[in-house]
C-alpha atoms as a PDB file:
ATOM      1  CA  UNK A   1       7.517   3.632 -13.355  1.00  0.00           C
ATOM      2  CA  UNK A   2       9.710   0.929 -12.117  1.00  0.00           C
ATOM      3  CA  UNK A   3       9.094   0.866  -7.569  1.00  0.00           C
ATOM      4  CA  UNK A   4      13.143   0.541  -7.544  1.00  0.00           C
ATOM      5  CA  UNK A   5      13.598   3.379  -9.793  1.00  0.00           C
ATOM      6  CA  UNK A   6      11.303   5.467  -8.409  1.00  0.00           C
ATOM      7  CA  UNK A   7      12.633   5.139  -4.837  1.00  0.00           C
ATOM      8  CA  UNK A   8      15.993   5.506  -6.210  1.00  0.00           C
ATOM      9  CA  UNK A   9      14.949   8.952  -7.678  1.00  0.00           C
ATOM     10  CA  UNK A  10      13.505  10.175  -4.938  1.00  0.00           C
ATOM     11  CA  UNK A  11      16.513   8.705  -2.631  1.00  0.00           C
ATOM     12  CA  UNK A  12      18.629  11.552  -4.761  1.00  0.00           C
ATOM     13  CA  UNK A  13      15.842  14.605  -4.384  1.00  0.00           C
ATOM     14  CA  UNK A  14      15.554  13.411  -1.045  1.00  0.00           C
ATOM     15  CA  UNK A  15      19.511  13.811  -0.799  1.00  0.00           C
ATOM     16  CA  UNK A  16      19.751  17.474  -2.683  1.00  0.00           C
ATOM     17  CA  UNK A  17      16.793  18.614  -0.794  1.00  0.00           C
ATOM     18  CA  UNK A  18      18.265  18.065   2.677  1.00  0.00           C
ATOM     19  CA  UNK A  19      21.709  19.047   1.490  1.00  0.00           C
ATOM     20  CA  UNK A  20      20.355  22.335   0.559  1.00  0.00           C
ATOM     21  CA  UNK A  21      18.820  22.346   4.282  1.00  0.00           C
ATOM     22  CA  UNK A  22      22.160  21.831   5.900  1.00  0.00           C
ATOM     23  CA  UNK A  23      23.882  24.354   3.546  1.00  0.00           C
ATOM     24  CA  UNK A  24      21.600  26.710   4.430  1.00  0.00           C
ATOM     25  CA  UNK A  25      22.567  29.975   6.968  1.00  0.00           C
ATOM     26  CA  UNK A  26      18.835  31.660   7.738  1.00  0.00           C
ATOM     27  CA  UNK A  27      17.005  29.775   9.981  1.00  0.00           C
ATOM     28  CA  UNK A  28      13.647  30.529   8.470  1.00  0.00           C
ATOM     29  CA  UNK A  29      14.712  29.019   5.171  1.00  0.00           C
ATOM     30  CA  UNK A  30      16.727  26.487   6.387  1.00  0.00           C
ATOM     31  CA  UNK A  31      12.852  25.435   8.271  1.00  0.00           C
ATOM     32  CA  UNK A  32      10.709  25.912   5.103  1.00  0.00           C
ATOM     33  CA  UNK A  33      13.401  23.940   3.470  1.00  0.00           C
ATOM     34  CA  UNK A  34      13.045  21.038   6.427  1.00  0.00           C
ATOM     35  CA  UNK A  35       9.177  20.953   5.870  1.00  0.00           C
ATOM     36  CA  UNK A  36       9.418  20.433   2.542  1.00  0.00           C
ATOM     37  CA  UNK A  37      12.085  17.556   3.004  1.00  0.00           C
ATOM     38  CA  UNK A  38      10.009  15.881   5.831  1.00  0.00           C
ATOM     39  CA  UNK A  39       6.906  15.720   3.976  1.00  0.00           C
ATOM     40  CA  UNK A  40       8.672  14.187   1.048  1.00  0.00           C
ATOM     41  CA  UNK A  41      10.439  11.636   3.239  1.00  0.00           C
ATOM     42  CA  UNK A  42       7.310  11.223   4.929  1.00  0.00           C
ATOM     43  CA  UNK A  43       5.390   9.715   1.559  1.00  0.00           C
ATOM     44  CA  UNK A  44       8.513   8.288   0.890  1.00  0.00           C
ATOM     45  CA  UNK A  45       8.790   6.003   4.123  1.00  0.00           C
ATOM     46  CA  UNK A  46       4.837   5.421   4.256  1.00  0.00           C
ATOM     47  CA  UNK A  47       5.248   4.311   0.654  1.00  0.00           C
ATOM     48  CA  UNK A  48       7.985   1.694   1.319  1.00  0.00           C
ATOM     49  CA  UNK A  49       6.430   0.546   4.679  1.00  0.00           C
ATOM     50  CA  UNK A  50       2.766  -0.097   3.084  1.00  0.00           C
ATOM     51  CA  UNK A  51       3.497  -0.808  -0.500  1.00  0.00           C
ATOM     52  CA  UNK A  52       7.091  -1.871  -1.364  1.00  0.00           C
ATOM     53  CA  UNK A  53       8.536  -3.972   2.214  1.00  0.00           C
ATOM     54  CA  UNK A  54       5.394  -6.124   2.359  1.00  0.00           C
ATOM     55  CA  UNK A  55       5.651  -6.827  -1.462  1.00  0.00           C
ATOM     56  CA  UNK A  56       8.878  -8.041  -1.040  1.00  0.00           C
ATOM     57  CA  UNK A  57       9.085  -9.297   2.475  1.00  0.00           C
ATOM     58  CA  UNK A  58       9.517 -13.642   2.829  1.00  0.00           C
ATOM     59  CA  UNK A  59      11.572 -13.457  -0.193  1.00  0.00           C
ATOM     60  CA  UNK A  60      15.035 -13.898   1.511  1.00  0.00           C
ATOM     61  CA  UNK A  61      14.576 -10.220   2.351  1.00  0.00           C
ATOM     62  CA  UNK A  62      13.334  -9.994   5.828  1.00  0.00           C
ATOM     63  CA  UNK A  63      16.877  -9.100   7.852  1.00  0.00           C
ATOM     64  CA  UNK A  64      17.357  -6.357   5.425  1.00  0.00           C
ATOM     65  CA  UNK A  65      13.517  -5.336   5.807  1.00  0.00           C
ATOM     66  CA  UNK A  66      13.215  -5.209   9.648  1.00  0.00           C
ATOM     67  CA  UNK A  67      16.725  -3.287   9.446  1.00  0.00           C
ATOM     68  CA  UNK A  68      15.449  -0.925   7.579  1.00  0.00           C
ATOM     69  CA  UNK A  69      12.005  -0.362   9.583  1.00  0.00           C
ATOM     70  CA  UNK A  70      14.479   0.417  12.610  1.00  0.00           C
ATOM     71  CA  UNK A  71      15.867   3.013  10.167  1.00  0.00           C
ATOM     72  CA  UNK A  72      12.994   4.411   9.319  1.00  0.00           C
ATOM     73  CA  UNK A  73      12.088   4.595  13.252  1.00  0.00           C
ATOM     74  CA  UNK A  74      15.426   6.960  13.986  1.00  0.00           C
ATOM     75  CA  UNK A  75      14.182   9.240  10.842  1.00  0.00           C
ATOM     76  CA  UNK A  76      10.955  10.184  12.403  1.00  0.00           C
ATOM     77  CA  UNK A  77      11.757  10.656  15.822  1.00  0.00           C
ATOM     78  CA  UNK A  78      14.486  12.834  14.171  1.00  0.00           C
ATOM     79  CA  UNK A  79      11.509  14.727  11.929  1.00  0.00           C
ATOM     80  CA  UNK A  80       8.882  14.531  14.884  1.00  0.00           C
ATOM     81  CA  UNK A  81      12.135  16.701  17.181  1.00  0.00           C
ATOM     82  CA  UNK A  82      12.845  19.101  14.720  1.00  0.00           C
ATOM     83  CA  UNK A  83       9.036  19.875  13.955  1.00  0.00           C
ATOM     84  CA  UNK A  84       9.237  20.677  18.157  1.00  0.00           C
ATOM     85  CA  UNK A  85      12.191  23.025  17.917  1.00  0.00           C
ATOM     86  CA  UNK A  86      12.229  26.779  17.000  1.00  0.00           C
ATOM     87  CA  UNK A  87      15.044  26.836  13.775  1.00  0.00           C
ATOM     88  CA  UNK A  88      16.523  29.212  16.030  1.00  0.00           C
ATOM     89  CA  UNK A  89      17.333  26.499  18.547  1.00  0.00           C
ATOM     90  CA  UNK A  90      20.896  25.753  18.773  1.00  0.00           C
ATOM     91  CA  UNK A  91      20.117  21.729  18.292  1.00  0.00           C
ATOM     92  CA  UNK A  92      18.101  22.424  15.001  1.00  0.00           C
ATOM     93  CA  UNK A  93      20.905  22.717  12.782  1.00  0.00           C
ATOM     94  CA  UNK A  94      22.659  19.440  14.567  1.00  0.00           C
ATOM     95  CA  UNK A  95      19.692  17.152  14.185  1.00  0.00           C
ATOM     96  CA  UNK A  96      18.710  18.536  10.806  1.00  0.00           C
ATOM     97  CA  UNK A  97      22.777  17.304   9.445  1.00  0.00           C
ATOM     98  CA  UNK A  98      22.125  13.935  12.051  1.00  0.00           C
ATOM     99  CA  UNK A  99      18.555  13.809   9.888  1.00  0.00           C
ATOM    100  CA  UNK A 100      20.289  14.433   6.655  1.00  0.00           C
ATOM    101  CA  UNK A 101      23.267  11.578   7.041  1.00  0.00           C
ATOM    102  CA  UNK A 102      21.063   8.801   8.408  1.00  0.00           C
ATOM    103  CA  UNK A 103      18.739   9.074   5.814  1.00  0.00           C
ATOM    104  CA  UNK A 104      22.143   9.111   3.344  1.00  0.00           C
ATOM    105  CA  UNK A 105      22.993   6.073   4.750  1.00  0.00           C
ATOM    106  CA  UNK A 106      19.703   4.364   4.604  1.00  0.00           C
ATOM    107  CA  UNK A 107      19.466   5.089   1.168  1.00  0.00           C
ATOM    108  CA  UNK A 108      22.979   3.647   0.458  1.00  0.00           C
ATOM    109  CA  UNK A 109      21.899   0.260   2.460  1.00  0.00           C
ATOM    110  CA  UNK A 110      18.939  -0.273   0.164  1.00  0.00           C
ATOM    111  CA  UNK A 111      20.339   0.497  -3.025  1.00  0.00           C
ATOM    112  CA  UNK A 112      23.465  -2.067  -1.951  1.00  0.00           C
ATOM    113  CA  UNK A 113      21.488  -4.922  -0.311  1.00  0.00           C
ATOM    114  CA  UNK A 114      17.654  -4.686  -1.162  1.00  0.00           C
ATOM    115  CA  UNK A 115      17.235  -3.399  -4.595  1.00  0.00           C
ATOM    116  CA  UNK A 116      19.173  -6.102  -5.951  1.00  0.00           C
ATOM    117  CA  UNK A 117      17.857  -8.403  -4.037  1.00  0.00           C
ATOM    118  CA  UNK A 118      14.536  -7.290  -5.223  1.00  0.00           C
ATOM    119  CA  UNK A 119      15.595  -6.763  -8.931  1.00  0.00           C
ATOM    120  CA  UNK A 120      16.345 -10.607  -8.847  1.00  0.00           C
ATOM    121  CA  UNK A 121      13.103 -11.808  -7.182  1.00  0.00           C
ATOM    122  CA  UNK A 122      10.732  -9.714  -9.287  1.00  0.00           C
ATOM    123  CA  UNK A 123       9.791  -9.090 -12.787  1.00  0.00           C
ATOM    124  CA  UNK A 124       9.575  -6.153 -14.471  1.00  0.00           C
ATOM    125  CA  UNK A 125       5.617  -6.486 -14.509  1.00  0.00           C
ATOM    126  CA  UNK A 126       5.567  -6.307 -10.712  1.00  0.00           C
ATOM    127  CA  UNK A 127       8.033  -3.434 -10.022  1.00  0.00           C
ATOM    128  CA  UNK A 128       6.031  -1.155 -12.567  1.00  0.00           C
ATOM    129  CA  UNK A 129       3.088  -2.548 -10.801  1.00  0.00           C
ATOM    130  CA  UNK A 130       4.371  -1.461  -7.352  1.00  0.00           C
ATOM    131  CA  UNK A 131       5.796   1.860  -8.744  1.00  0.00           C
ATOM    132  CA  UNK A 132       2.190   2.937 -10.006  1.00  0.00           C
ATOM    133  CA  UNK A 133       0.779   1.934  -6.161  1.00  0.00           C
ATOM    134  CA  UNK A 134       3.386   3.706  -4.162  1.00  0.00           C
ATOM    135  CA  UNK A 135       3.295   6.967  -6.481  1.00  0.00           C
ATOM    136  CA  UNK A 136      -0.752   6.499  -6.350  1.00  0.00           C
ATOM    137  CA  UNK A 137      -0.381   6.486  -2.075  1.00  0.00           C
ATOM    138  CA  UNK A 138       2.400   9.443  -2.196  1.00  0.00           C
ATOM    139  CA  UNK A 139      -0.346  11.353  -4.324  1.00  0.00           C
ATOM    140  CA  UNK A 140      -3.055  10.543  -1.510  1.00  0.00           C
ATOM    141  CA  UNK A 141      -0.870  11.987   1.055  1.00  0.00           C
ATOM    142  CA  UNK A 142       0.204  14.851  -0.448  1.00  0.00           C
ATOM    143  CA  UNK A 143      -3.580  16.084  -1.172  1.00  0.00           C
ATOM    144  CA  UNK A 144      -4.516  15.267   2.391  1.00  0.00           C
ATOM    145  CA  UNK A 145      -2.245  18.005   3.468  1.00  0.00           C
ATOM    146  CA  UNK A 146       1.496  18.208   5.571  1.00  0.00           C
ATOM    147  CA  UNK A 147       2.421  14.307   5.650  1.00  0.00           C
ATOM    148  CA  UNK A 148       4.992  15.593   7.962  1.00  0.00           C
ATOM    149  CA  UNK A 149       2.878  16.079  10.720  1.00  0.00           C
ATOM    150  CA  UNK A 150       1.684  12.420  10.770  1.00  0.00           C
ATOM    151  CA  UNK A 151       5.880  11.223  12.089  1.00  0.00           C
ATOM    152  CA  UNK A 152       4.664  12.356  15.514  1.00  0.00           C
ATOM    153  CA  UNK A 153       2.792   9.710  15.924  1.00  0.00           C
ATOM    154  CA  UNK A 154       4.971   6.872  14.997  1.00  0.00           C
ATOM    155  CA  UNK A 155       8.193   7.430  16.982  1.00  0.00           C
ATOM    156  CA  UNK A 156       6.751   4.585  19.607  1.00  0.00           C
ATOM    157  CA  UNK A 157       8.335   1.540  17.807  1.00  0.00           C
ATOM    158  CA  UNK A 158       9.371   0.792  14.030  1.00  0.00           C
ATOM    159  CA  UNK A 159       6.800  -0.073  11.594  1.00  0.00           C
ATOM    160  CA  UNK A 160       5.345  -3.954  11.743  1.00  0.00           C
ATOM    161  CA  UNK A 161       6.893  -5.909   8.566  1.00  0.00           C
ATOM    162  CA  UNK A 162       3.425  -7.005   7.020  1.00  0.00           C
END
């Protein structure tokens, strides 16, 4: 599949899924429904941070990039806070809608600026190329167990732009 296309797609589960999550009233559901979220934004963010930013970084994409690294950054601390707090907390529902509309917005900024940016510099060879590797590393993830769990440990500073 197409890297743009698949990101895309997953930008709108990623949407739904969190939506659901801020919809929902019972705090135990509303938390099963956050795990599942995190650890799909968690492959998701890995995925554009190894595979797809370095692929298309020093091709008149960098200020977008490094933008959306510091994005990225505010997502997991926001992840790696509500994996600390009890769903009964009264913050947990706050950060979970704060979680939900930043990652909204970050999706809206790539699909504006980057992906056509991208669309133009690469060939369709390359983006099914980089779709295949970033679904291959989401796979990886996944059967290593709760990707979620691995934001903890990268709230220090944004990813490096490779």
């Amino acid at each position: 599949m197409d890297g743009i296309d698949l990101l895309v797609r997953q930008h709108r589960s990623l949407e739904a899924l969190l939506q659901q999550g801020v919809d929902e009233s019972d705090p135990a559901r509303r938390a099963a429904l956050f795990r599942r979220a995190a650890d799909d934004l968690t492959v998701h963010l890995a995925s554009e941070e190894e595979i797809f930013y370095p692929a298309v970084n020093a091709r008149r994409t960098e200020d977008t990039l490094l933008e959306s690294l510091e994005e990225h950054l505010s997502l997991k601390r926001l992840m790696a806070d509500l994996l600390e707090l009890s769903p009964e907390e009264p913050t947990y529902e706050a950060k979970f809608k704060v979680l939900t509309e930043q990652a909204v917005h970050h999706h809206k900024e790539e699909e504006e600026h980057l992906f056509p940016k991208v669309r133009q510099l690469l060939g369709e060879e390359q983006l099914g190329r980089l779709g295949g590797e970033m679904e291959a590393l989401q796979q990886r993830l996944r059967a290593e167990g709760a990707p979620r769990e691995d934001v903890v440990n990268q709230t220090d500073a944004a990813a490096p732009l490779k």
